[in-house]
PDB file of N, CA and C in Angstrom:
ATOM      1  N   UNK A   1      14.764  22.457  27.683  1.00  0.00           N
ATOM      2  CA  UNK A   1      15.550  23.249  28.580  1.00  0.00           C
ATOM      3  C   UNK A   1      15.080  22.969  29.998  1.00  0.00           C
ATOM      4  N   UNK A   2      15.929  22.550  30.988  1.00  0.00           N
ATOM      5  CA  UNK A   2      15.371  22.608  32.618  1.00  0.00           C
ATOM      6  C   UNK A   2      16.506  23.637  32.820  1.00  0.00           C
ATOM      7  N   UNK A   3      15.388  24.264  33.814  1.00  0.00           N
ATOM      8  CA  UNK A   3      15.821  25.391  34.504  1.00  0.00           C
ATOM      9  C   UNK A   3      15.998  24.927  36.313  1.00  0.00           C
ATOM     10  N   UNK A   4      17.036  24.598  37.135  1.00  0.00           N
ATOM     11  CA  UNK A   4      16.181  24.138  38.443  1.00  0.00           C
ATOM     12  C   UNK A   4      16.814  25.621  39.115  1.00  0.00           C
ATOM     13  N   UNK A   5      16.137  25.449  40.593  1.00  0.00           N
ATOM     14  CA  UNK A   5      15.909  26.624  41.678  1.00  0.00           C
ATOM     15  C   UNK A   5      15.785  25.584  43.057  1.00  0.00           C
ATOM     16  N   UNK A   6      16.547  26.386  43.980  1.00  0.00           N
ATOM     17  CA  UNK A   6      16.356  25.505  45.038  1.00  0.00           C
ATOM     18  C   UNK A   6      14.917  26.179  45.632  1.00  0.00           C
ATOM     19  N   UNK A   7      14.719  27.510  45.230  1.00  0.00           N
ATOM     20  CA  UNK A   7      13.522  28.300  45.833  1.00  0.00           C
ATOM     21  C   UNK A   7      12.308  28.648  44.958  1.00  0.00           C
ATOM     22  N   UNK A   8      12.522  28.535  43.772  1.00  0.00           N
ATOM     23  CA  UNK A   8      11.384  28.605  42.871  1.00  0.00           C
ATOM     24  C   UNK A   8      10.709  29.294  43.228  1.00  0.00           C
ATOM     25  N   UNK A   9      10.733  30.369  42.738  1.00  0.00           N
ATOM     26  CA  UNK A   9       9.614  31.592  43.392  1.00  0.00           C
ATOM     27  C   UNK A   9       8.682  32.091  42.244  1.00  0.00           C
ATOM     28  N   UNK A  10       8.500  32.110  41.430  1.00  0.00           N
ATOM     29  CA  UNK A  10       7.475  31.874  40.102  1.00  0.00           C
ATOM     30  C   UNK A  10       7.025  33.369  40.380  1.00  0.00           C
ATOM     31  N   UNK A  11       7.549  34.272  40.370  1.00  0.00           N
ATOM     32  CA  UNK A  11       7.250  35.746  40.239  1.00  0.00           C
ATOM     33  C   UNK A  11       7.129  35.763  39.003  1.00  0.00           C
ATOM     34  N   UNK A  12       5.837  36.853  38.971  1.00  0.00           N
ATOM     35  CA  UNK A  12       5.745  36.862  37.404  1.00  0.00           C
ATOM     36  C   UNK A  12       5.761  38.323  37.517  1.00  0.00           C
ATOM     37  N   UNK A  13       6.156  39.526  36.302  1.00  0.00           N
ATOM     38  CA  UNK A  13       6.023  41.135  36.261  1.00  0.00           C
ATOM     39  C   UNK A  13       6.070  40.930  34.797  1.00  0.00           C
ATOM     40  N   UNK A  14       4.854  41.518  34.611  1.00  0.00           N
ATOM     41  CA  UNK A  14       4.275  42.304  32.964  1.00  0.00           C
ATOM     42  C   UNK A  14       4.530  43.920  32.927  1.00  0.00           C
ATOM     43  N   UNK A  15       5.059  44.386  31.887  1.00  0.00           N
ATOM     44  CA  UNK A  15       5.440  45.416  31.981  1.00  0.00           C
ATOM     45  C   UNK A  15       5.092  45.749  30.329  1.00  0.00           C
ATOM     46  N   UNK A  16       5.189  47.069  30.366  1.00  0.00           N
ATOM     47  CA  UNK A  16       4.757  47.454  28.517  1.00  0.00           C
ATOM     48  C   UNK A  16       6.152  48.447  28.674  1.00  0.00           C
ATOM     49  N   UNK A  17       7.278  48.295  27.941  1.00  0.00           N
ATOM     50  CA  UNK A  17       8.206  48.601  27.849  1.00  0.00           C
ATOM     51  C   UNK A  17       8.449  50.124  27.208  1.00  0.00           C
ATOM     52  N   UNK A  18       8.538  50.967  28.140  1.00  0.00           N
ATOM     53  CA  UNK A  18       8.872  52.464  27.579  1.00  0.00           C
ATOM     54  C   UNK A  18       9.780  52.580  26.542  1.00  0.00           C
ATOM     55  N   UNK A  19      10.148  53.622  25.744  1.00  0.00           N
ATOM     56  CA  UNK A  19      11.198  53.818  25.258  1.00  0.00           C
ATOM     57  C   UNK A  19      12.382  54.333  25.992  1.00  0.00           C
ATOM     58  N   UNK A  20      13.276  53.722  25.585  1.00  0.00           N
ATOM     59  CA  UNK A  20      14.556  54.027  26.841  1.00  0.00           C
ATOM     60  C   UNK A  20      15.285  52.662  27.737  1.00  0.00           C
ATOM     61  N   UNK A  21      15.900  53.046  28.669  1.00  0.00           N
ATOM     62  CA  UNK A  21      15.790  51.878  29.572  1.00  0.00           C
ATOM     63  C   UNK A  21      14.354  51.724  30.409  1.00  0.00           C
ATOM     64  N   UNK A  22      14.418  50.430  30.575  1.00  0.00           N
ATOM     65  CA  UNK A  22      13.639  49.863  31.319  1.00  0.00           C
ATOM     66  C   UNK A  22      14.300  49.050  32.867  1.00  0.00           C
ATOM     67  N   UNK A  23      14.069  49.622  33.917  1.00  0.00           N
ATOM     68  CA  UNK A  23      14.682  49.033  35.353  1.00  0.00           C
ATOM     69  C   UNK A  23      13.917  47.845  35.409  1.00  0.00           C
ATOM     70  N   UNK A  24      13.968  46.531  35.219  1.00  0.00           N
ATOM     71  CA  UNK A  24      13.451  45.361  36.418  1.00  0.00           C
ATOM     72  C   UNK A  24      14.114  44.820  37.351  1.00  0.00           C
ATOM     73  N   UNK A  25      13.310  44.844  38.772  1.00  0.00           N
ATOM     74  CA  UNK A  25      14.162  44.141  39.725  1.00  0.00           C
ATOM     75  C   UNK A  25      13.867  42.884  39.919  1.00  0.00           C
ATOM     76  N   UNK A  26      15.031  42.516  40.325  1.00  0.00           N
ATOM     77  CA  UNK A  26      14.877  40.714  40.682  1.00  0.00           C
ATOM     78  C   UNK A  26      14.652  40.051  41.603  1.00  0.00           C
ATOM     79  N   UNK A  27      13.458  39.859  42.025  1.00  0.00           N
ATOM     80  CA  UNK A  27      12.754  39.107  43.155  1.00  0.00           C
ATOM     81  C   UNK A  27      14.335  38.373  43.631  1.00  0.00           C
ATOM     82  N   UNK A  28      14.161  38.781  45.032  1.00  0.00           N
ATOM     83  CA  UNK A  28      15.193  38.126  46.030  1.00  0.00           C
ATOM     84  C   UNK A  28      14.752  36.232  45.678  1.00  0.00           C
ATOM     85  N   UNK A  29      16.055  35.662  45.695  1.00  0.00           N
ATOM     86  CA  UNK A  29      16.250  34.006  45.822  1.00  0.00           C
ATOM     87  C   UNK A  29      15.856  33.852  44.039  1.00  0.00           C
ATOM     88  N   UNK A  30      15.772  34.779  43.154  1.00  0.00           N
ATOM     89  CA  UNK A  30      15.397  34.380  41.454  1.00  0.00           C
ATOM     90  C   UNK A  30      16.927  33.504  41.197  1.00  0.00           C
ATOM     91  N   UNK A  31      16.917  32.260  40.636  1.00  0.00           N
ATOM     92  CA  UNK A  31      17.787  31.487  39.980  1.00  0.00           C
ATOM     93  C   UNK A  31      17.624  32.069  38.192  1.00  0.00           C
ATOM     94  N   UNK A  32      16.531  32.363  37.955  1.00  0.00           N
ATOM     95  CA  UNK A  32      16.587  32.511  36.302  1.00  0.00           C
ATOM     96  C   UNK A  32      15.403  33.919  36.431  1.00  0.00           C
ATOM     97  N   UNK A  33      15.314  34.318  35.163  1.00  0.00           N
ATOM     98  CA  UNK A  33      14.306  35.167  34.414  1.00  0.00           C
ATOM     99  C   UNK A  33      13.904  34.846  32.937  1.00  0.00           C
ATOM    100  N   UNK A  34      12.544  34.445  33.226  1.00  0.00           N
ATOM    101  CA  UNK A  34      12.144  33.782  31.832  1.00  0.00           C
ATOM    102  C   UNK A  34      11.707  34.914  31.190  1.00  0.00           C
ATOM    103  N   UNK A  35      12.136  35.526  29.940  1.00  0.00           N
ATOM    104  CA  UNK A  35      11.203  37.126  29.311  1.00  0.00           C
ATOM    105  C   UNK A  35      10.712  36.569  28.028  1.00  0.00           C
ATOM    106  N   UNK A  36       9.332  37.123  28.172  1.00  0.00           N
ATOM    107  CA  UNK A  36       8.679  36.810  27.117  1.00  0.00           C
ATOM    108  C   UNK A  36       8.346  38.137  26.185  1.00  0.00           C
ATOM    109  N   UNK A  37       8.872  38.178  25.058  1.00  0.00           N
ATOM    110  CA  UNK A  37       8.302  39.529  24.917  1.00  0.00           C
ATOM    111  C   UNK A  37       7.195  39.673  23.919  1.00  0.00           C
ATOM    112  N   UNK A  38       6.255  40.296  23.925  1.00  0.00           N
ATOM    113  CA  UNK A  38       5.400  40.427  23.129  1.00  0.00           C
ATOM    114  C   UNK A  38       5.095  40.478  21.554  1.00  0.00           C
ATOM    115  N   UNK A  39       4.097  39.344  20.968  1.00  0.00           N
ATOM    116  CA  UNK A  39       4.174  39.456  19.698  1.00  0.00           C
ATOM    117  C   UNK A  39       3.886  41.009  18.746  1.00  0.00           C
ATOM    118  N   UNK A  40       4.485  40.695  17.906  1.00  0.00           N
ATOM    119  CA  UNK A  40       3.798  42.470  17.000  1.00  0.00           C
ATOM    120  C   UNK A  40       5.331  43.227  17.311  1.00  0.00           C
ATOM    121  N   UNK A  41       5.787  43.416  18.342  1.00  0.00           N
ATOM    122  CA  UNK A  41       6.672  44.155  18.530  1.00  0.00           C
ATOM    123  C   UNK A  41       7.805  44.543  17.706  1.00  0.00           C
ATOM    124  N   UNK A  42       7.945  46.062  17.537  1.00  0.00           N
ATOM    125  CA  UNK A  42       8.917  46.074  15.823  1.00  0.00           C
ATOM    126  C   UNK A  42      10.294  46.711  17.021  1.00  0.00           C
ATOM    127  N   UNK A  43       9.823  46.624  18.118  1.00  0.00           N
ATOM    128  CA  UNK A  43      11.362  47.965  18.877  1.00  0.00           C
ATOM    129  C   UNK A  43      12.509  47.079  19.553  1.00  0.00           C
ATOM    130  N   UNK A  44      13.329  47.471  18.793  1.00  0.00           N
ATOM    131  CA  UNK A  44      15.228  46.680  18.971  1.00  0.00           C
ATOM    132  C   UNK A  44      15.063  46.390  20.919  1.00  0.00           C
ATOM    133  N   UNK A  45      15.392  45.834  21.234  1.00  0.00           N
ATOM    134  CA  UNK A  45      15.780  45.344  22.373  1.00  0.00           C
ATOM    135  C   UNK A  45      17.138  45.149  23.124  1.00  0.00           C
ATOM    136  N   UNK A  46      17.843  45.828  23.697  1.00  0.00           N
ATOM    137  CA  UNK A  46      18.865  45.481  24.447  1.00  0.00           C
ATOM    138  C   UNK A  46      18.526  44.968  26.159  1.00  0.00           C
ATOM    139  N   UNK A  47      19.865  44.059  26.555  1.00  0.00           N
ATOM    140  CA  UNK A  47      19.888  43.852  27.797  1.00  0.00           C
ATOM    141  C   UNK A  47      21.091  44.285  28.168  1.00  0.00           C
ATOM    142  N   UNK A  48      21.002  45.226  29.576  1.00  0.00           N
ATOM    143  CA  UNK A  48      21.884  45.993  30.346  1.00  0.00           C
ATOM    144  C   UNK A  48      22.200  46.006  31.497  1.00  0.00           C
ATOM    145  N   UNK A  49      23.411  45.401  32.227  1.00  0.00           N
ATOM    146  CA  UNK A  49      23.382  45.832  33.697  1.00  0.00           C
ATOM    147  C   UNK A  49      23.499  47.086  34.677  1.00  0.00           C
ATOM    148  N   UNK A  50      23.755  47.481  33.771  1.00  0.00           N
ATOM    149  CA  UNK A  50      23.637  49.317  33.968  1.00  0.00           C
ATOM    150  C   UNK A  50      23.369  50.083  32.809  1.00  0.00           C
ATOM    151  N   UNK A  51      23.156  51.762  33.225  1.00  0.00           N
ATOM    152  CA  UNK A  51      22.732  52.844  32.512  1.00  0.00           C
ATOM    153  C   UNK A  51      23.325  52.962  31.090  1.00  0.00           C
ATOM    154  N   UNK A  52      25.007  52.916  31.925  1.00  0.00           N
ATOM    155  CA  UNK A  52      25.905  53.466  30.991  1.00  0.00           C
ATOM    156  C   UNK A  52      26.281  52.460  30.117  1.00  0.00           C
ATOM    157  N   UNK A  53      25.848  50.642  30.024  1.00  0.00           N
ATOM    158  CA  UNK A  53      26.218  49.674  29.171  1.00  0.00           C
ATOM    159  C   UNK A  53      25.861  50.135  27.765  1.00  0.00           C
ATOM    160  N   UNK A  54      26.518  49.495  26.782  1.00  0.00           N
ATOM    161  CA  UNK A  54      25.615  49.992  25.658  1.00  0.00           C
ATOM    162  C   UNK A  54      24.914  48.514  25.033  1.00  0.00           C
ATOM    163  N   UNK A  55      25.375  47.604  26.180  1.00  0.00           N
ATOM    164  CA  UNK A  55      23.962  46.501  25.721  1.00  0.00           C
ATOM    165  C   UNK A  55      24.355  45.265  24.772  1.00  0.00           C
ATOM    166  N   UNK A  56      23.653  44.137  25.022  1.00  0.00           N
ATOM    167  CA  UNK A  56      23.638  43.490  23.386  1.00  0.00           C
ATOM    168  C   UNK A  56      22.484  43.093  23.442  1.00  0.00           C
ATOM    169  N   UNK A  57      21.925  42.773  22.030  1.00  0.00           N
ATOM    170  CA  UNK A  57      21.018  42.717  21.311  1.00  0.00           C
ATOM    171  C   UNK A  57      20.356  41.708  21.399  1.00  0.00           C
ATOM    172  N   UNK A  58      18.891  41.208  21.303  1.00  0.00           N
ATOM    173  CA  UNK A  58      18.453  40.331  21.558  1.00  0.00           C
ATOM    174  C   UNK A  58      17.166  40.346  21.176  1.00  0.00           C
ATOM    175  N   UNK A  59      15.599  39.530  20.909  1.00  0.00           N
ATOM    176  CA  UNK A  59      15.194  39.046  20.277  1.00  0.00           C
ATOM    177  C   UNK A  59      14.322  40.617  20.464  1.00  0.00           C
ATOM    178  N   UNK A  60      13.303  40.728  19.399  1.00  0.00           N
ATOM    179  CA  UNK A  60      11.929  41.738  19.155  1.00  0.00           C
ATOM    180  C   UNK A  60      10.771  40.941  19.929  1.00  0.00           C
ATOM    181  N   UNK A  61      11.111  39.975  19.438  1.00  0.00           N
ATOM    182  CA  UNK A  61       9.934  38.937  20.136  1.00  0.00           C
ATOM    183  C   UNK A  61      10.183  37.489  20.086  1.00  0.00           C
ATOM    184  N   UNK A  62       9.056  36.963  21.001  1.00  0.00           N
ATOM    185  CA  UNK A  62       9.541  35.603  21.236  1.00  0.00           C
ATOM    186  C   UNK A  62      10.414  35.558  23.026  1.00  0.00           C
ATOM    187  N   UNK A  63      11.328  34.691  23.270  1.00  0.00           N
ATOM    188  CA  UNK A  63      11.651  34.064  24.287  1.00  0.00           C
ATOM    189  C   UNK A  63      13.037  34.531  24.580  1.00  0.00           C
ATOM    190  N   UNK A  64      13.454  34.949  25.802  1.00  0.00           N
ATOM    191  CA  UNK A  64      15.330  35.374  26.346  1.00  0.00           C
ATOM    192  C   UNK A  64      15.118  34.751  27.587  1.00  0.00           C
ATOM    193  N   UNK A  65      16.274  33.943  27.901  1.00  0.00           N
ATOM    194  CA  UNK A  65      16.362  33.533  29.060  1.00  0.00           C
ATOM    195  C   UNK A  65      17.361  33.799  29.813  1.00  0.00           C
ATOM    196  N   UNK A  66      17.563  34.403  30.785  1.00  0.00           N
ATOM    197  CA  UNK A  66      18.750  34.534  31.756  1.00  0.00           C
ATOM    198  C   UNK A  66      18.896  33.431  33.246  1.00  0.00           C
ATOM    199  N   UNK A  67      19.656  32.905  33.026  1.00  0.00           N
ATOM    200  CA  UNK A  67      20.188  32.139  34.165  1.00  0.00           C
ATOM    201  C   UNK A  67      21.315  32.766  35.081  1.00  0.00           C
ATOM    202  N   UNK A  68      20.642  33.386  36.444  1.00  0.00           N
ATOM    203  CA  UNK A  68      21.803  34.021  36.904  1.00  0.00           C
ATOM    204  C   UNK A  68      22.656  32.784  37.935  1.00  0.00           C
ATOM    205  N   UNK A  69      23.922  33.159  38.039  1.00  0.00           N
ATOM    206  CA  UNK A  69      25.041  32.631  38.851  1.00  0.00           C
ATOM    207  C   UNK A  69      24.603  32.310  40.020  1.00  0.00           C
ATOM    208  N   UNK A  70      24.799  30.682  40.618  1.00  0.00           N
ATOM    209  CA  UNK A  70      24.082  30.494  42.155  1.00  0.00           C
ATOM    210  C   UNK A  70      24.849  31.093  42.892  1.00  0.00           C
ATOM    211  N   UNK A  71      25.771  32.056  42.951  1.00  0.00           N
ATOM    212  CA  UNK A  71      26.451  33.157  43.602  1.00  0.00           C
ATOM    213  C   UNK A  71      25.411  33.987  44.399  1.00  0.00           C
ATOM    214  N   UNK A  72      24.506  34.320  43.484  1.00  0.00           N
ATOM    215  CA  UNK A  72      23.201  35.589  43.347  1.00  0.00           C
ATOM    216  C   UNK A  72      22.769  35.688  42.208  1.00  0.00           C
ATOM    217  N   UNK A  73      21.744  36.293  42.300  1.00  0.00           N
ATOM    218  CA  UNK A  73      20.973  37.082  41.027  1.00  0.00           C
ATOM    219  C   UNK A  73      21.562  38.373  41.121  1.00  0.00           C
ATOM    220  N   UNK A  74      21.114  39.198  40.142  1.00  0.00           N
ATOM    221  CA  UNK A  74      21.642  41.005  40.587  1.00  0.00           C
ATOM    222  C   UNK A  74      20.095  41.301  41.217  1.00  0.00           C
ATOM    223  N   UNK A  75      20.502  42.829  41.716  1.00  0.00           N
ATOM    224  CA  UNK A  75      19.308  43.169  41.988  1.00  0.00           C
ATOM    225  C   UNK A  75      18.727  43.706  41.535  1.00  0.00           C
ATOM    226  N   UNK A  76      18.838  43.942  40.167  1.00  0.00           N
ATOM    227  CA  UNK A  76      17.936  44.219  38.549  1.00  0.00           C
ATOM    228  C   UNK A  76      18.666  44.376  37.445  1.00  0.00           C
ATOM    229  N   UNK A  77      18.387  44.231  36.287  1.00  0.00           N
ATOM    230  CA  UNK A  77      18.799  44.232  35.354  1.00  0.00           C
ATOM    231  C   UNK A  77      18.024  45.554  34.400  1.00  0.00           C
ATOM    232  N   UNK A  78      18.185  45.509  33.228  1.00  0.00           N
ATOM    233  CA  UNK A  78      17.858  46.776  32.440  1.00  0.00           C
ATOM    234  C   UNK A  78      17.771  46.110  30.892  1.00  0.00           C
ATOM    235  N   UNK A  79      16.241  46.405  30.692  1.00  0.00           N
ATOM    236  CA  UNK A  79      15.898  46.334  29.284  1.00  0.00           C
ATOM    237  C   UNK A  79      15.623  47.229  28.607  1.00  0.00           C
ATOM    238  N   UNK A  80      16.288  47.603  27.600  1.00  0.00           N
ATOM    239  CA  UNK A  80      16.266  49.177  26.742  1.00  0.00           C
ATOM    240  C   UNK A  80      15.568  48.490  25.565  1.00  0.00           C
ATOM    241  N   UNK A  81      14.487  49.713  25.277  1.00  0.00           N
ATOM    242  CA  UNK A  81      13.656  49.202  24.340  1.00  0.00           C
ATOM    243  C   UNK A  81      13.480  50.950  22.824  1.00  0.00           C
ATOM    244  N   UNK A  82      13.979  50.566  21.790  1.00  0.00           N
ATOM    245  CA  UNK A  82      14.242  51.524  21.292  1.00  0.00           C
ATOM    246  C   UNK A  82      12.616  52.359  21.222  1.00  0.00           C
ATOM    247  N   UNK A  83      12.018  51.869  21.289  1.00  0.00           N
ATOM    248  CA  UNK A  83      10.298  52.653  21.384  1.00  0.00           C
ATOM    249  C   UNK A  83       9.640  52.398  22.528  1.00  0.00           C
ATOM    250  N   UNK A  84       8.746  52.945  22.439  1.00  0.00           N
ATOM    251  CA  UNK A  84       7.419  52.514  23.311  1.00  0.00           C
ATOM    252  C   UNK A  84       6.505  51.840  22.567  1.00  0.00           C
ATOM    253  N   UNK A  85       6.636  50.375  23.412  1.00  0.00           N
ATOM    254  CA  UNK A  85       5.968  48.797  23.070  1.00  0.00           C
ATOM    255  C   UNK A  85       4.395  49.745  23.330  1.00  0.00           C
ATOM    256  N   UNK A  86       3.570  50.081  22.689  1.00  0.00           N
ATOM    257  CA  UNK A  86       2.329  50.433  22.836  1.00  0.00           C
ATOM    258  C   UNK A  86       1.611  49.519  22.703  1.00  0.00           C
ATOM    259  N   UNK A  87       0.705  48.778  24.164  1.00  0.00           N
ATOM    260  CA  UNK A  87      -0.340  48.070  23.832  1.00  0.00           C
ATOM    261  C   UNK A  87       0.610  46.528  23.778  1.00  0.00           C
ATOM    262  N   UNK A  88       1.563  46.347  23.997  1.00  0.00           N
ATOM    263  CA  UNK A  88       2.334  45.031  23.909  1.00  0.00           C
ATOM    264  C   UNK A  88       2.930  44.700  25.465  1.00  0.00           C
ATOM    265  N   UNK A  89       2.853  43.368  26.003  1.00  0.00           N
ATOM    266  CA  UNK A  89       3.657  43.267  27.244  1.00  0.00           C
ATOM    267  C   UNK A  89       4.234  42.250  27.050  1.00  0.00           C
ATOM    268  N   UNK A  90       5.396  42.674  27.683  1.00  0.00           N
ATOM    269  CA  UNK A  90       6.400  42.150  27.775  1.00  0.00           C
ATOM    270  C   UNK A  90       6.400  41.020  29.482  1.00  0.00           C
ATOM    271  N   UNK A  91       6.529  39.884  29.351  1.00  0.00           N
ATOM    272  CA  UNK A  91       5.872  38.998  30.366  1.00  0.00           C
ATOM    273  C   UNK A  91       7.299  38.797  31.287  1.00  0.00           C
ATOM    274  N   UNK A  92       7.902  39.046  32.640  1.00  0.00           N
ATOM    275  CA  UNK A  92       9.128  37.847  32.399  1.00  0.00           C
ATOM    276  C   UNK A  92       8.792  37.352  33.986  1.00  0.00           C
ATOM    277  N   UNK A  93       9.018  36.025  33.970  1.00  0.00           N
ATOM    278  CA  UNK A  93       8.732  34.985  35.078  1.00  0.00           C
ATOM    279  C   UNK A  93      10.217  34.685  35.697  1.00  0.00           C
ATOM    280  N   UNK A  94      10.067  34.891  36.882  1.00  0.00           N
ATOM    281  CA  UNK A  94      11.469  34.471  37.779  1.00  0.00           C
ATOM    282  C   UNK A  94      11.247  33.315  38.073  1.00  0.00           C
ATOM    283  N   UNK A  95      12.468  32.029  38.262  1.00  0.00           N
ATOM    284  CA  UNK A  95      12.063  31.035  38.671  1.00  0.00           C
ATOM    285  C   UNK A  95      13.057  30.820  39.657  1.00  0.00           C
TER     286      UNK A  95
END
């Protein structure tokens, strides 16, 4: 997989994922978001652009990649995590 960026900004945010939504914002000039989510993890995962989405589904663990539109990135996205990831982080790298 190549990912390119004219700005490559290699932000990285670890987060241990509450139950509920989860707000991340997106480093200004992000072309992608690499999410890594933590091994062990048993809690369903959705991705949301808002509150009121009801989401689709996507991995427990392992690797999601979002490539946003060279339009823009948003200025966060929303990961709903049916538990609290206790003790697990969830890694995701902007590029």
């Amino acid at each position: 997989m190549t990912i390119t960026s004219a700005t490559a900004i290699g932000a990285v945010t670890d987060v241990v994922l509450a139950a509920g939504d989860n707000t991340i914002t997106v480093p200004s000039g992000a072309s992608a978001a690499i999410i890594q989510f933590g091994a062990g993890s048993t809690s369903v995962k959705k991705l949301k652009g808002a509150g009121a989405d009801t989401g689709i589904t996507v991995t427990k663990i392992g690797t999601c990649v979002l490539h946003f539109d060279a339009a823009g990135a948003p200025a966060n996205f929303i990961i709903n995590s049916s538990a609290l990831d206790t003790g697990i982080t969830t890694e995701i790298t902007f590029v």
